[in-house]
C-alpha atoms as a PDB file:
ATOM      1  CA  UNK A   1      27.595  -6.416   5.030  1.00  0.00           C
ATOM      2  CA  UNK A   2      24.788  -5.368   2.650  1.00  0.00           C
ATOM      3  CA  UNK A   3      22.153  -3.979   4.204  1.00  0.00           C
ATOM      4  CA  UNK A   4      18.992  -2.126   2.955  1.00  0.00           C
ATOM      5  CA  UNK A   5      16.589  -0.337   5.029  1.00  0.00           C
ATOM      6  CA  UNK A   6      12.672   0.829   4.068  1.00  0.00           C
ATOM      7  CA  UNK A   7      11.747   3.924   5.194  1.00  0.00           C
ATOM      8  CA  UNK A   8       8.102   5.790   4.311  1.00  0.00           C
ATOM      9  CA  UNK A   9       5.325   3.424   5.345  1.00  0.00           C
ATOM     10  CA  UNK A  10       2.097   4.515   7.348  1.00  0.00           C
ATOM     11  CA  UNK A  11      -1.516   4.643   7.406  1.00  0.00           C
ATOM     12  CA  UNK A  12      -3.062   6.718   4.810  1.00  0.00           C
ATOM     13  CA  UNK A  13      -6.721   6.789   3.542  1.00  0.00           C
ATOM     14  CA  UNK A  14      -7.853   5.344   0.223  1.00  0.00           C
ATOM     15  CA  UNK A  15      -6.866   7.907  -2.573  1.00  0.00           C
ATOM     16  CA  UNK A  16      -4.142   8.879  -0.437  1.00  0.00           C
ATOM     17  CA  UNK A  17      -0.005   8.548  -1.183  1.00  0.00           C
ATOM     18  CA  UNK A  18       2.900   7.607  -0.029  1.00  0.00           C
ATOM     19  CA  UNK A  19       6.794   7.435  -0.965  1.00  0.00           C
ATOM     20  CA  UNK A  20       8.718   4.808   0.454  1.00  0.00           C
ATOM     21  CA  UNK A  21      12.559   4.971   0.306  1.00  0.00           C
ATOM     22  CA  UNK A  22      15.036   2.110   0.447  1.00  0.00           C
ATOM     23  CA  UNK A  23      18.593   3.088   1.354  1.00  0.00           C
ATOM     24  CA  UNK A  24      21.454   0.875   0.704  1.00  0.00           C
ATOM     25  CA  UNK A  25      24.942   0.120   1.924  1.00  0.00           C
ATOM     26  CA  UNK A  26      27.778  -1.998   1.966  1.00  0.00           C
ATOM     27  CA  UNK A  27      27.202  -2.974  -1.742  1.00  0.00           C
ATOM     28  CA  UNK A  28      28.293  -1.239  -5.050  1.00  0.00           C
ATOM     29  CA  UNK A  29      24.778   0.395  -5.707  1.00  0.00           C
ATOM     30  CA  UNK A  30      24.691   1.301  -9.180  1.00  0.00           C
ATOM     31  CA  UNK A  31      25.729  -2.059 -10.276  1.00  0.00           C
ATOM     32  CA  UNK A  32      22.379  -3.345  -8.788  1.00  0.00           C
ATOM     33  CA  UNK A  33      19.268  -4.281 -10.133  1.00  0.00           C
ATOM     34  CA  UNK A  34      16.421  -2.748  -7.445  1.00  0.00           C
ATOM     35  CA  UNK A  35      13.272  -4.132  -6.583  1.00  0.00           C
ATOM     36  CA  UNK A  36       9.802  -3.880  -4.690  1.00  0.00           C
ATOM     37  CA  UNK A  37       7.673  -6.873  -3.454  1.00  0.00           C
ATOM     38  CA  UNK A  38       5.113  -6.667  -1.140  1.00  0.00           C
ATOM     39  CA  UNK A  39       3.520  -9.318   1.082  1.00  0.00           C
ATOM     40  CA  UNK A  40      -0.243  -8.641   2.811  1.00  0.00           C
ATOM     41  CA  UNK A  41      -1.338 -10.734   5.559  1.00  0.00           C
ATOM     42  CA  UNK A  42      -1.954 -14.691   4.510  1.00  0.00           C
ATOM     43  CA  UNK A  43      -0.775 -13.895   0.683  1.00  0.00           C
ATOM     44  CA  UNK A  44       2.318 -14.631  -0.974  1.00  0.00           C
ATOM     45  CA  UNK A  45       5.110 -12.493  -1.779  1.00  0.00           C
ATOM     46  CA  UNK A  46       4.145 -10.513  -4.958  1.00  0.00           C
ATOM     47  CA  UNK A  47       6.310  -8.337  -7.383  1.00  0.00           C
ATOM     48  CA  UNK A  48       5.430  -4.737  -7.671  1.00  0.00           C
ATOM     49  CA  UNK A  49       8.113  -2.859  -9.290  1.00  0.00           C
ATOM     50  CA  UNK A  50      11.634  -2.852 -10.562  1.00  0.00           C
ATOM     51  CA  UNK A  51      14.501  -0.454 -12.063  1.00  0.00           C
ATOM     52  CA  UNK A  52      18.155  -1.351 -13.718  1.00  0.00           C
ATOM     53  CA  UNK A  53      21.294  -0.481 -12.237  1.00  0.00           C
ATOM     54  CA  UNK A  54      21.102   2.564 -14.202  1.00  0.00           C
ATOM     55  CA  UNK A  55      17.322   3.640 -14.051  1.00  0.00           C
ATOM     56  CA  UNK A  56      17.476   2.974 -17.860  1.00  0.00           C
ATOM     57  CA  UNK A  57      14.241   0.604 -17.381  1.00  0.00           C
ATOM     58  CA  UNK A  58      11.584   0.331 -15.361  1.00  0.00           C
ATOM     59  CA  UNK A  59       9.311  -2.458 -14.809  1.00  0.00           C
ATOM     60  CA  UNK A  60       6.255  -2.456 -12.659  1.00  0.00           C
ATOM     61  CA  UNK A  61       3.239  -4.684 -12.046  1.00  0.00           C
ATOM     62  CA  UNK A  62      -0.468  -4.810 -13.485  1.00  0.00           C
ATOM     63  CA  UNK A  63      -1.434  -3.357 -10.496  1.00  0.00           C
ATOM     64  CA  UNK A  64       0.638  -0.568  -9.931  1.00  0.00           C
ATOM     65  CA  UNK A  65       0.998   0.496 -13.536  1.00  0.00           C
ATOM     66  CA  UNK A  66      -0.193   4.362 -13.761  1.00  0.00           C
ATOM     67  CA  UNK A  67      -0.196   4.825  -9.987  1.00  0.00           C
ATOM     68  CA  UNK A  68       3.120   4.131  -8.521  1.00  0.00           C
ATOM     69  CA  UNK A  69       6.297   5.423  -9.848  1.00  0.00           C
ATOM     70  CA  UNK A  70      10.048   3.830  -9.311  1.00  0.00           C
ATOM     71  CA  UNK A  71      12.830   5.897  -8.974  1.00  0.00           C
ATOM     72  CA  UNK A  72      16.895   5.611  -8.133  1.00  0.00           C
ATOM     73  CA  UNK A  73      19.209   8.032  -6.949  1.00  0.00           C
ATOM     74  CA  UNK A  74      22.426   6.441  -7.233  1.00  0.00           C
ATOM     75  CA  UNK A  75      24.945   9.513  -5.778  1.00  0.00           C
ATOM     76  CA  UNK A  76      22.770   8.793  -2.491  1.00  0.00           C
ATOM     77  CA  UNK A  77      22.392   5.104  -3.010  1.00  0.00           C
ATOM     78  CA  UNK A  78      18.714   5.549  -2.665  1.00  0.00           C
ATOM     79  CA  UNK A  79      15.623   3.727  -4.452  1.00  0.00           C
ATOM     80  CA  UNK A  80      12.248   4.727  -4.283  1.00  0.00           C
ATOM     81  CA  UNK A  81       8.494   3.816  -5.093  1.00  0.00           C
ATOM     82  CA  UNK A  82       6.167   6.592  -5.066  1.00  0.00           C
ATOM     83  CA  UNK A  83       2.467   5.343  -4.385  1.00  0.00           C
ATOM     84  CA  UNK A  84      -0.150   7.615  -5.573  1.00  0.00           C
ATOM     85  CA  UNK A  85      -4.068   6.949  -5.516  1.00  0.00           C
ATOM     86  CA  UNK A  86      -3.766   4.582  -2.822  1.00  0.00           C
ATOM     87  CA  UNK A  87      -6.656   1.367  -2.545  1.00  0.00           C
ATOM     88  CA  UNK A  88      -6.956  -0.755   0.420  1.00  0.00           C
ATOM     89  CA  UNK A  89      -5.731  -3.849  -1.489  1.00  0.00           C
ATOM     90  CA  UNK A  90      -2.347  -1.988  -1.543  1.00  0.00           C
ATOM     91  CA  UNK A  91      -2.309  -2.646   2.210  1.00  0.00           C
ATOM     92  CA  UNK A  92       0.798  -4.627   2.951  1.00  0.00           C
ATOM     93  CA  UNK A  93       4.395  -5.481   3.997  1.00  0.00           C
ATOM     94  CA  UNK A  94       6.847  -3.739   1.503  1.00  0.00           C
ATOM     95  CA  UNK A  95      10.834  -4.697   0.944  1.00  0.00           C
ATOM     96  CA  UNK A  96      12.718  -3.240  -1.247  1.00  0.00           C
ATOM     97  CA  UNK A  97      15.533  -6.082  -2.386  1.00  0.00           C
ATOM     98  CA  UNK A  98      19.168  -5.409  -4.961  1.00  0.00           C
ATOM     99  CA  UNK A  99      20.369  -8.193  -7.324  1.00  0.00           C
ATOM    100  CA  UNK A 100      23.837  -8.033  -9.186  1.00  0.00           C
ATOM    101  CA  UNK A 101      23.339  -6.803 -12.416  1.00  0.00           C
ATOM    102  CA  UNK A 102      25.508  -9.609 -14.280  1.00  0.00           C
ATOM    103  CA  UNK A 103      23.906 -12.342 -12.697  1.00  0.00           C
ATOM    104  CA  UNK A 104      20.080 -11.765 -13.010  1.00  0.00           C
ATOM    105  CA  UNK A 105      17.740 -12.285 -15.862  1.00  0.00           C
ATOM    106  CA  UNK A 106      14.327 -11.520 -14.691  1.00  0.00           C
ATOM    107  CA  UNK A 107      13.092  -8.780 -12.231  1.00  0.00           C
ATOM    108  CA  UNK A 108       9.994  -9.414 -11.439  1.00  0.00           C
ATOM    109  CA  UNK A 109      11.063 -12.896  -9.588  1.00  0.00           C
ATOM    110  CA  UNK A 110      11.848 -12.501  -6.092  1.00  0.00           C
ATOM    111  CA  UNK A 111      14.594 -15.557  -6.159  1.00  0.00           C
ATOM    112  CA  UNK A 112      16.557 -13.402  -8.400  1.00  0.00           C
ATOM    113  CA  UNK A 113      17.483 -11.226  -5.654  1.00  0.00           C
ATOM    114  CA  UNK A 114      20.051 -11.336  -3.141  1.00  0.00           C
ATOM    115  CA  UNK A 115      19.590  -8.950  -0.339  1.00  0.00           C
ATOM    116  CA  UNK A 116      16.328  -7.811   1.279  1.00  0.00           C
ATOM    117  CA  UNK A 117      15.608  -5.089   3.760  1.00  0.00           C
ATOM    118  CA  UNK A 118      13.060  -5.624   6.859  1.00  0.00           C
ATOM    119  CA  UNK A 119      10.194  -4.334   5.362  1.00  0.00           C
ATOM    120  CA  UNK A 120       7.965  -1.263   5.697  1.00  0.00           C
ATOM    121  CA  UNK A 121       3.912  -1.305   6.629  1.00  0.00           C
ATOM    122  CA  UNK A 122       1.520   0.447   4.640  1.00  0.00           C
ATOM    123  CA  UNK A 123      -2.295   0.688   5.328  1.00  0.00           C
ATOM    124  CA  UNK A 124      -4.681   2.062   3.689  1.00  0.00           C
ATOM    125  CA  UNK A 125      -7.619   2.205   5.207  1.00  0.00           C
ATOM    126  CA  UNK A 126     -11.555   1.848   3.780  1.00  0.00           C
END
């Protein structure tokens, strides 16, 4: 019944941006923790970025820090990761995934989550 869906992925040029959105239903959204990973061909999932149920705290990884922003708009049940100065490294499969509030403990983990979306592909091309 939960489902999450990416929107926002394409094929920009290095220095270029992007915001991806992740809309979500069936679940009581603003007692979610919200999350990005993203996955690039042969690598392993990796944690990018995270926000509280309320959008009290934000978390985000080493290499997003100072370029990509989290967001959550919780009347329209809506997360979002704006991507700014785009590198080719960045190029990748990205899911945006919700974990109940009272239940996890650390973010950045992907296990901690319950529900995923199908993903959205960026490129950025060099």
């Amino acid at each position: 019944q939960v489902q999450l869906v990416e929107t926002g992925g394409g094929l920009v040029q290095t220095g270029g941006s992007l915001r991806l959105s992740c809309g979500a239903s069936g679940l009581t959204f603003a007692s979610y923790n919200m999350g990005w990973f993203r996955q690039a061909p042969g690598k392993e999932r990796e944690f990018v970025s995270a926000i509280t149920w309320s959008g009290g705290s934000t978390y985000y990884a080493d290499s997003a820090k100072g370029r990509f922003t989290i967001s959550r708009d919780n009347a329209k049940n809506t997360m979002y990761l704006q991507m700014n100065s785009l590198k080719p490294e960045d190029t990748a499969v990205y899911y945006c995934a919700a974990g109940n509030r009272w239940t996890m403990t650390r973010l950045a983990l992907w296990n901690q989550y319950d529900s995923w979306g199908q993903g959205t592909q960026v490129t950025v091309s060099s």
